[in-house]
C-alpha atoms as a PDB file:
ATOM      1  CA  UNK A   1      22.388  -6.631  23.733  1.00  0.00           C
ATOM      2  CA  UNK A   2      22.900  -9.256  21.608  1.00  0.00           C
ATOM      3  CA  UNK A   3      19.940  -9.931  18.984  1.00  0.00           C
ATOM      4  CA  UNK A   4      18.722 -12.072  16.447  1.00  0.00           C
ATOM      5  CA  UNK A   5      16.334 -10.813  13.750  1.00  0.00           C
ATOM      6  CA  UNK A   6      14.319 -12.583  11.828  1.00  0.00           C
ATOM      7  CA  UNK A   7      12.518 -11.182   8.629  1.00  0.00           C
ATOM      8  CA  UNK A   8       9.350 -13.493   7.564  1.00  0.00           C
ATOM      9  CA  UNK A   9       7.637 -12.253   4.435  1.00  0.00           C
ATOM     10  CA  UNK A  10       5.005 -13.784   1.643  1.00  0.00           C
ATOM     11  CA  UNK A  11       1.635 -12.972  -0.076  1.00  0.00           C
ATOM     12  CA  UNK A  12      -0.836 -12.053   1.528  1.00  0.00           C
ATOM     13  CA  UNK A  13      -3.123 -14.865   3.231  1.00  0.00           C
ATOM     14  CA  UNK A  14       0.261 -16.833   3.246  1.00  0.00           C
ATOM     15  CA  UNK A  15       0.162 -17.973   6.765  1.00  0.00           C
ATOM     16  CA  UNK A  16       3.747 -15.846   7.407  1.00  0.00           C
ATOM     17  CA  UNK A  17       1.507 -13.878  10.614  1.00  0.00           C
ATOM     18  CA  UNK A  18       0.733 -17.396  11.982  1.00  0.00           C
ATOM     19  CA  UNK A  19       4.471 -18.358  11.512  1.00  0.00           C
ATOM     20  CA  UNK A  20       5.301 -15.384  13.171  1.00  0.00           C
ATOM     21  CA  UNK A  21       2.785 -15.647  16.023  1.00  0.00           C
ATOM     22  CA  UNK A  22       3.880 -19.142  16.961  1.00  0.00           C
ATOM     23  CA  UNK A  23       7.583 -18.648  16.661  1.00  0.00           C
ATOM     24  CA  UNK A  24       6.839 -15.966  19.257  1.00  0.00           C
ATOM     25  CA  UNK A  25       4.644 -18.083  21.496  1.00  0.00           C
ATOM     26  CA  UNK A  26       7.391 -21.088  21.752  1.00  0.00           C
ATOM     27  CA  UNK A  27      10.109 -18.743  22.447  1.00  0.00           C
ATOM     28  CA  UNK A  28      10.549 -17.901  26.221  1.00  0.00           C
ATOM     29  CA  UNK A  29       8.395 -15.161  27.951  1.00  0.00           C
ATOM     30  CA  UNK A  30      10.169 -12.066  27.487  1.00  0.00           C
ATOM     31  CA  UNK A  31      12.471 -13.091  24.971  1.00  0.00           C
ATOM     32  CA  UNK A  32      11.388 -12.204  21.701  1.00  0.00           C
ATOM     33  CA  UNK A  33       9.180  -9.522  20.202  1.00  0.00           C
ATOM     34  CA  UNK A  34       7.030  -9.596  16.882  1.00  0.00           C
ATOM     35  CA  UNK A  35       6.831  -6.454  14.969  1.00  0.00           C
ATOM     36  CA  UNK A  36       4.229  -6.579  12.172  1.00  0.00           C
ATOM     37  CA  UNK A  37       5.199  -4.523   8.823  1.00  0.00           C
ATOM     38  CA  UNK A  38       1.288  -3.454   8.427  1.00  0.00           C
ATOM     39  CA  UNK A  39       1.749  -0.719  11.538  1.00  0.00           C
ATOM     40  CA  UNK A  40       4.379   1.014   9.573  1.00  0.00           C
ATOM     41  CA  UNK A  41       1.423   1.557   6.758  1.00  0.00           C
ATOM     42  CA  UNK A  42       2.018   5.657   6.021  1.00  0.00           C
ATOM     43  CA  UNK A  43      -0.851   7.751   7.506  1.00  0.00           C
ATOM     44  CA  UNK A  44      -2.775  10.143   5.074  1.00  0.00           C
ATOM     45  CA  UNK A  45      -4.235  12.464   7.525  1.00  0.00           C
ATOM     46  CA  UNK A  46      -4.582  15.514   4.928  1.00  0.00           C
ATOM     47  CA  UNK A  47      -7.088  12.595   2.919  1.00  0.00           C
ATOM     48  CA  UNK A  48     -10.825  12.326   3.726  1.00  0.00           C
ATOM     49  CA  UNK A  49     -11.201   8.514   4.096  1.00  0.00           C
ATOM     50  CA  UNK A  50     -13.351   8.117   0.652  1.00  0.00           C
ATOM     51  CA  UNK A  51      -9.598   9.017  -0.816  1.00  0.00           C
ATOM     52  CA  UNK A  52      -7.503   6.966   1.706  1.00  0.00           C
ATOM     53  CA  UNK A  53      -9.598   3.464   0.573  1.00  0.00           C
ATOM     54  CA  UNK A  54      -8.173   3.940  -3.165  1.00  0.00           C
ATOM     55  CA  UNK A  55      -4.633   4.410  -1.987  1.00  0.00           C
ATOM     56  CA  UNK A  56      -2.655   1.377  -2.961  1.00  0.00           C
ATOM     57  CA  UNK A  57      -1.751  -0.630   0.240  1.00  0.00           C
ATOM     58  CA  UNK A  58       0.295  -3.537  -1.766  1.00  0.00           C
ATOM     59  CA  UNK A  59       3.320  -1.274  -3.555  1.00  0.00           C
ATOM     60  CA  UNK A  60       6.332  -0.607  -1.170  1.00  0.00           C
ATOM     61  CA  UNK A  61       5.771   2.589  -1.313  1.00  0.00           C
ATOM     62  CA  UNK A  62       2.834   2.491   0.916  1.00  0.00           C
ATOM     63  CA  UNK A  63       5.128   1.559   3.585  1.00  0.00           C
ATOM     64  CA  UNK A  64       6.800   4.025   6.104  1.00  0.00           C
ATOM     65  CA  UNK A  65      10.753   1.727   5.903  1.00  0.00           C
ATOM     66  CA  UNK A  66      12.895   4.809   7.152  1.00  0.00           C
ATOM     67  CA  UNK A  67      10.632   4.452  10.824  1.00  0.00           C
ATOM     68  CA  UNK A  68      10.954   0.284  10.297  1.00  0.00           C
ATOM     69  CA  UNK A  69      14.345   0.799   9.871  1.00  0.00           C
ATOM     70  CA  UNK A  70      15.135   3.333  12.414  1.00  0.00           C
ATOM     71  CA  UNK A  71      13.040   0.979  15.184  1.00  0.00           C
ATOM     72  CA  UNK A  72      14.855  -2.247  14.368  1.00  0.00           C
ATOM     73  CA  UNK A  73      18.007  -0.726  14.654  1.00  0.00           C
ATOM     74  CA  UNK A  74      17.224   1.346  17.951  1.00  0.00           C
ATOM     75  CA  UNK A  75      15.976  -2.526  19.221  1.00  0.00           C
ATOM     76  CA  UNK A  76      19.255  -4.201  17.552  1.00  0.00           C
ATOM     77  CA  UNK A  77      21.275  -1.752  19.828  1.00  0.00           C
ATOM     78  CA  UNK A  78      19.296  -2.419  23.279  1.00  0.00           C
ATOM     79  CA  UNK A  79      16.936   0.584  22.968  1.00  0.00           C
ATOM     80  CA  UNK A  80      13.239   0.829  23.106  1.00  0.00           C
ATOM     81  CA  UNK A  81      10.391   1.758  20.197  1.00  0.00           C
ATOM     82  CA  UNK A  82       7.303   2.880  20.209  1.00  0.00           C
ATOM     83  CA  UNK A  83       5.792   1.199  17.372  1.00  0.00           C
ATOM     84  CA  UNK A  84       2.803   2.793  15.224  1.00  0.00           C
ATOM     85  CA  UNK A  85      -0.848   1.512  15.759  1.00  0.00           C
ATOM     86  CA  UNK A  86      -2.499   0.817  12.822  1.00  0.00           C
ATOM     87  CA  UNK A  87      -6.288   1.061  12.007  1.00  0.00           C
ATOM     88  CA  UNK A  88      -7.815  -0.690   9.269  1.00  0.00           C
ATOM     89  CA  UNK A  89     -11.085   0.629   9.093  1.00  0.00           C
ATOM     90  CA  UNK A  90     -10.382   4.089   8.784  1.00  0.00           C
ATOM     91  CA  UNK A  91      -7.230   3.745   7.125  1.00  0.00           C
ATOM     92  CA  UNK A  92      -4.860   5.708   9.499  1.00  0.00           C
ATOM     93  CA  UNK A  93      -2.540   5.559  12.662  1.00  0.00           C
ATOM     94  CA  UNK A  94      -3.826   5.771  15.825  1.00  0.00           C
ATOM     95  CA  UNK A  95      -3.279   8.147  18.566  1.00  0.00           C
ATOM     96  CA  UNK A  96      -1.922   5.619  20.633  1.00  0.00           C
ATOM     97  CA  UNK A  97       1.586   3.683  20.005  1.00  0.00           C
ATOM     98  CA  UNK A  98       2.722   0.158  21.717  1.00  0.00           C
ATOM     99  CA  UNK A  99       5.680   0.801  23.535  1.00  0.00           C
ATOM    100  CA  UNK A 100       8.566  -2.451  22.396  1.00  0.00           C
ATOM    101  CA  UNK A 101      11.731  -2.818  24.447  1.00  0.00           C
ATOM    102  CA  UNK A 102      14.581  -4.506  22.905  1.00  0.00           C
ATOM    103  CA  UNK A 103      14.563  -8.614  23.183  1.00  0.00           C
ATOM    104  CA  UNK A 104      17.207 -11.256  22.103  1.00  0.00           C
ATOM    105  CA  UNK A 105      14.801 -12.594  19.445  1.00  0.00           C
ATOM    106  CA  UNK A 106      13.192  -9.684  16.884  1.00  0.00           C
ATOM    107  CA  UNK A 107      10.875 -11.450  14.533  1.00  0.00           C
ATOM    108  CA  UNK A 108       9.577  -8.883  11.897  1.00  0.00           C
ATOM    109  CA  UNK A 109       6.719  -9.716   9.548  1.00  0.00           C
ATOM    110  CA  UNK A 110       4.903  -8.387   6.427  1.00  0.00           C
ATOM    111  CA  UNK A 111       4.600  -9.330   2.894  1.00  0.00           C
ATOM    112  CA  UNK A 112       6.369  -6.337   1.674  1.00  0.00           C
ATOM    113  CA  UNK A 113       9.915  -7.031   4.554  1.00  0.00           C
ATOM    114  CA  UNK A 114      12.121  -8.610   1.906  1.00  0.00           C
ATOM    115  CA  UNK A 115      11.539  -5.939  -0.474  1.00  0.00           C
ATOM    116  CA  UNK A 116      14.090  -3.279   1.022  1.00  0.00           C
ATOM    117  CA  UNK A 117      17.713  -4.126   1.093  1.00  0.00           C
ATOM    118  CA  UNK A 118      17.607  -2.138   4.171  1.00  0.00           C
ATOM    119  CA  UNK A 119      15.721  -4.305   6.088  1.00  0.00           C
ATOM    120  CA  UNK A 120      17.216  -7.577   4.410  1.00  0.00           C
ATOM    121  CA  UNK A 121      20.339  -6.312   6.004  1.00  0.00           C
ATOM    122  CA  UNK A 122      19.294  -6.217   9.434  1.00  0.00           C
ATOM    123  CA  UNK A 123      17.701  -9.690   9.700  1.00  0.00           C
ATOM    124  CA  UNK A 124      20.227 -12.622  10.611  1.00  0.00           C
ATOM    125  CA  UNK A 125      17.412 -14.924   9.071  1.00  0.00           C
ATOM    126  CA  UNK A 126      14.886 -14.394   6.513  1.00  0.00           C
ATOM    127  CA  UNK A 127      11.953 -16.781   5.534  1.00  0.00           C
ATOM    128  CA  UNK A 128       9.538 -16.725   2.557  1.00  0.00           C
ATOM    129  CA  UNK A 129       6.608 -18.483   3.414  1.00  0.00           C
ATOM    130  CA  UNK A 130       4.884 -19.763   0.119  1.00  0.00           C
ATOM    131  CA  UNK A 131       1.348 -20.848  -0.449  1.00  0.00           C
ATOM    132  CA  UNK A 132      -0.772 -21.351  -3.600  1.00  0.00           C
ATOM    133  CA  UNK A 133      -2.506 -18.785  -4.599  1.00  0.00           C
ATOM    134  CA  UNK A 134      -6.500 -19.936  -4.557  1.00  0.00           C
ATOM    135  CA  UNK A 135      -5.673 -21.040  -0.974  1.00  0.00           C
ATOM    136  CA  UNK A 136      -4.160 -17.176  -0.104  1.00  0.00           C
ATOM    137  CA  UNK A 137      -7.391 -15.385  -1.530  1.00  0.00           C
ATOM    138  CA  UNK A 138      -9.672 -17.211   0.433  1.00  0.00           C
ATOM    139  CA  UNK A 139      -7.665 -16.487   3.937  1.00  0.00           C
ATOM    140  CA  UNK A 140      -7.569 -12.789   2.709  1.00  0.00           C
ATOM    141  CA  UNK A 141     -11.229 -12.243   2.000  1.00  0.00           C
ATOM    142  CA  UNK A 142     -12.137 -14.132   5.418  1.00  0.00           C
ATOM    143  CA  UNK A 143     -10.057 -12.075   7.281  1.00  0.00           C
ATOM    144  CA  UNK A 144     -10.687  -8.900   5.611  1.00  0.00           C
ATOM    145  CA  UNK A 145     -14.833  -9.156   6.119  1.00  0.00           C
ATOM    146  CA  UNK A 146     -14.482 -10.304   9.584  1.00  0.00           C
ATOM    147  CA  UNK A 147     -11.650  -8.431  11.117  1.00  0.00           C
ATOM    148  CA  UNK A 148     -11.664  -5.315   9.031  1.00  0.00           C
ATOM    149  CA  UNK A 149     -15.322  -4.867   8.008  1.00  0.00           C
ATOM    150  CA  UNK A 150     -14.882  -4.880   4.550  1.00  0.00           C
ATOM    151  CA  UNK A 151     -17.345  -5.768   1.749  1.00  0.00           C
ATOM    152  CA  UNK A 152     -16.955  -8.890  -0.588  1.00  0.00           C
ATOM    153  CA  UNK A 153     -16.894  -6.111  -3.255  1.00  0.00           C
ATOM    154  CA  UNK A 154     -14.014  -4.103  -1.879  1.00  0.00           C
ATOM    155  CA  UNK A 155     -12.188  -7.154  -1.782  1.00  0.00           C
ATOM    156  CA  UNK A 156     -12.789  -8.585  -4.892  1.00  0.00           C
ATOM    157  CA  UNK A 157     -12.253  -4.986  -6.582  1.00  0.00           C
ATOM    158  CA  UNK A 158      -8.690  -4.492  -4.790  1.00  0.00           C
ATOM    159  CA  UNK A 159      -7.657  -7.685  -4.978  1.00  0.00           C
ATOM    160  CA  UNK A 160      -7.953  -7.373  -8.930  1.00  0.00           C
ATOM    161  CA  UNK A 161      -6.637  -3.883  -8.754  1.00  0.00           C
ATOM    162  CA  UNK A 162      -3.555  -3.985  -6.851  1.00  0.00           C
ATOM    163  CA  UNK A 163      -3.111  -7.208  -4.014  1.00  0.00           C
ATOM    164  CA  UNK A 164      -2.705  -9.636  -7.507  1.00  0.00           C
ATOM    165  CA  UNK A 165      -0.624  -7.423  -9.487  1.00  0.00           C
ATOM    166  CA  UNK A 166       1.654  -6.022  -6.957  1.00  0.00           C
ATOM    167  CA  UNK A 167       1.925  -9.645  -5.885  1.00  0.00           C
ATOM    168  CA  UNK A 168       3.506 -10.708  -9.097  1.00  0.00           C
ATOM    169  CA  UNK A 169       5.769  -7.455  -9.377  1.00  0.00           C
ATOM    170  CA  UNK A 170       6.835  -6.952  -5.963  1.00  0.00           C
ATOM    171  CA  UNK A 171       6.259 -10.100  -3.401  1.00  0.00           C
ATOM    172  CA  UNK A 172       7.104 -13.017  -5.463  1.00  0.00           C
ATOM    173  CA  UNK A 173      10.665 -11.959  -6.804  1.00  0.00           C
ATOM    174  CA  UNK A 174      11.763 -11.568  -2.714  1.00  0.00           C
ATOM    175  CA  UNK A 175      11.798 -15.195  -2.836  1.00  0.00           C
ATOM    176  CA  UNK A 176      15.080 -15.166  -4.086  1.00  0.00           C
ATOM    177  CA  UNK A 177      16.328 -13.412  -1.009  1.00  0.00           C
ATOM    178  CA  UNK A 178      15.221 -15.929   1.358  1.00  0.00           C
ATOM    179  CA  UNK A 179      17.211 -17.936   3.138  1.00  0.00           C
ATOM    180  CA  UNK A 180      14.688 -20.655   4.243  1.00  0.00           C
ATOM    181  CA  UNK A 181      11.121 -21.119   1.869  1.00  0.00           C
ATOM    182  CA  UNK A 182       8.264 -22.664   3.736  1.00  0.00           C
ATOM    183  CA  UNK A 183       5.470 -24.008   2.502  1.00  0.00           C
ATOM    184  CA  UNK A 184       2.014 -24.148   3.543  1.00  0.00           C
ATOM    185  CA  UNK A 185       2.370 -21.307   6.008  1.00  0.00           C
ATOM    186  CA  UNK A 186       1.190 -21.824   9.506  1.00  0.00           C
ATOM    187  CA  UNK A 187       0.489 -25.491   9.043  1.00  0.00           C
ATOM    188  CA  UNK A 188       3.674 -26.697   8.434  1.00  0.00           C
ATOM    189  CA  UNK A 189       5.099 -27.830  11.789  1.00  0.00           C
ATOM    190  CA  UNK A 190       8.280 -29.176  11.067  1.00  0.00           C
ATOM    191  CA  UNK A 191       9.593 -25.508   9.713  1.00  0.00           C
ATOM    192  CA  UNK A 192       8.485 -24.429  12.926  1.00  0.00           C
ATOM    193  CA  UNK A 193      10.340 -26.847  15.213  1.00  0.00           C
ATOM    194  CA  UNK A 194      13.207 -26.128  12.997  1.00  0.00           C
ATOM    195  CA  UNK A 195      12.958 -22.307  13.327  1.00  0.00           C
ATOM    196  CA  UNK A 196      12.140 -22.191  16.349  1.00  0.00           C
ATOM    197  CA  UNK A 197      14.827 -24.838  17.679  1.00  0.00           C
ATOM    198  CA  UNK A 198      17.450 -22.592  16.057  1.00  0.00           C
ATOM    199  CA  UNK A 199      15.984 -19.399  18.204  1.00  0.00           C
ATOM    200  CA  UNK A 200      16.333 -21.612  21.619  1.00  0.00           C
ATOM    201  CA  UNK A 201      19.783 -22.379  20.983  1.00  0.00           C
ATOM    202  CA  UNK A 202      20.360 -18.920  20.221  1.00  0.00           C
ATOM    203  CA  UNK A 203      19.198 -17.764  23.337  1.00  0.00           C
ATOM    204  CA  UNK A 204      20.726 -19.990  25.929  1.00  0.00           C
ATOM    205  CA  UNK A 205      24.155 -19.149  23.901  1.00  0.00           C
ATOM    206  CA  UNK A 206      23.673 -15.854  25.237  1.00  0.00           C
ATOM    207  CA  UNK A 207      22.083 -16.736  28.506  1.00  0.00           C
ATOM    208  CA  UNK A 208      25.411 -19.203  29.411  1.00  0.00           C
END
């Protein structure tokens, strides 16, 4: 099968999820398939979770890329994953996996994706999505105390800790990589109709 992967990445709170979300939604039914970068988040079972909430979630490290890799290449060749389910609240994998069969359009998100050459070699597009930083914060410490339970304190002690720094070492140099740099994140429509305008054509190419 012939595919077309697309790599979005930026800071956290960005707006590179809605980006991804809405190229996926404009895109034909059955078509494309989003893969987040947070499911691939190593699991820790040996840790009790009081050590699994200090582990540092924003350095590459954190992130399983030989599975990542192994999936988008499996899906680049026709094949089928089944992708890890992530929780949040207790800081581990689920049970459970989401079983992803192979589409013409893989879009691939996470703020950490442009960080491994790896993965910047699979993806026939990547996008930075960039967005100031007061504006990022605020999205991050909404979503984290109502989707993920999580204390103002938490937040505000992590962000300091390791979200800001690893930021500034890690997710702003992969700018450089990109081939396209949004701004604004989700709101900025035009990007969109650009991206998502180059994914149609794309797909009736193949379809003729």
């Amino acid at each position: 099968m012939k595919t077309f992967v697309i790599g979005i990445a930026g800071g956290t709170g960005s707006g590179k999820t809605t980006i991804a979300k809405n190229i996926f939604r404009h895109l034909p039914k059955g078509r494309s398939v989003l893969i987040d970068h947070d499911s691939y988040y190593k699991d820790h079972p040996e840790l009790p979770l009081e050590e699994r909430e200090k582990l540092n979630y924003d350095h590459p490290d954190s992130l399983d890329n030989e599975l990542l890799i192994s999936h988008l290449k499996a899906l680049k060749e026709g094949g089928t994953i089944e992708k890890p389910i992530y929780n949040f609240v207790n800081h581990a994998r689920e049970k459970s996996v989401e079983v992803i069969e192979s589409c013409p359009v893989i879009v691939v998100e996470g703020i950490l994706i442009l960080a491994s050459e790896q993965v910047r070699e699979l993806c026939d597009l990547k996008i930075f999505v960039d967005t100031d930083a007061d504006i990022r914060v605020f999205r991050r410490i909404r979503r984290d105390m109502d989707q993920r339970g999580r204390s103002f304190s938490s937040i505000r002690q992590q962000y300091y800790s390791t979200v800001r720094p690893m930021h500034i070492q890690f997710v702003e140099p992969t700018k450089r990589w990109a081939d396209i740099i949004i701004p604004e994140g989700g709101e900025n429509k035009m990007a969109l109709n650009l991206v998502v305008g180059r994914l149609e054509k794309f797909i009736d190419d193949i379809d003729k």
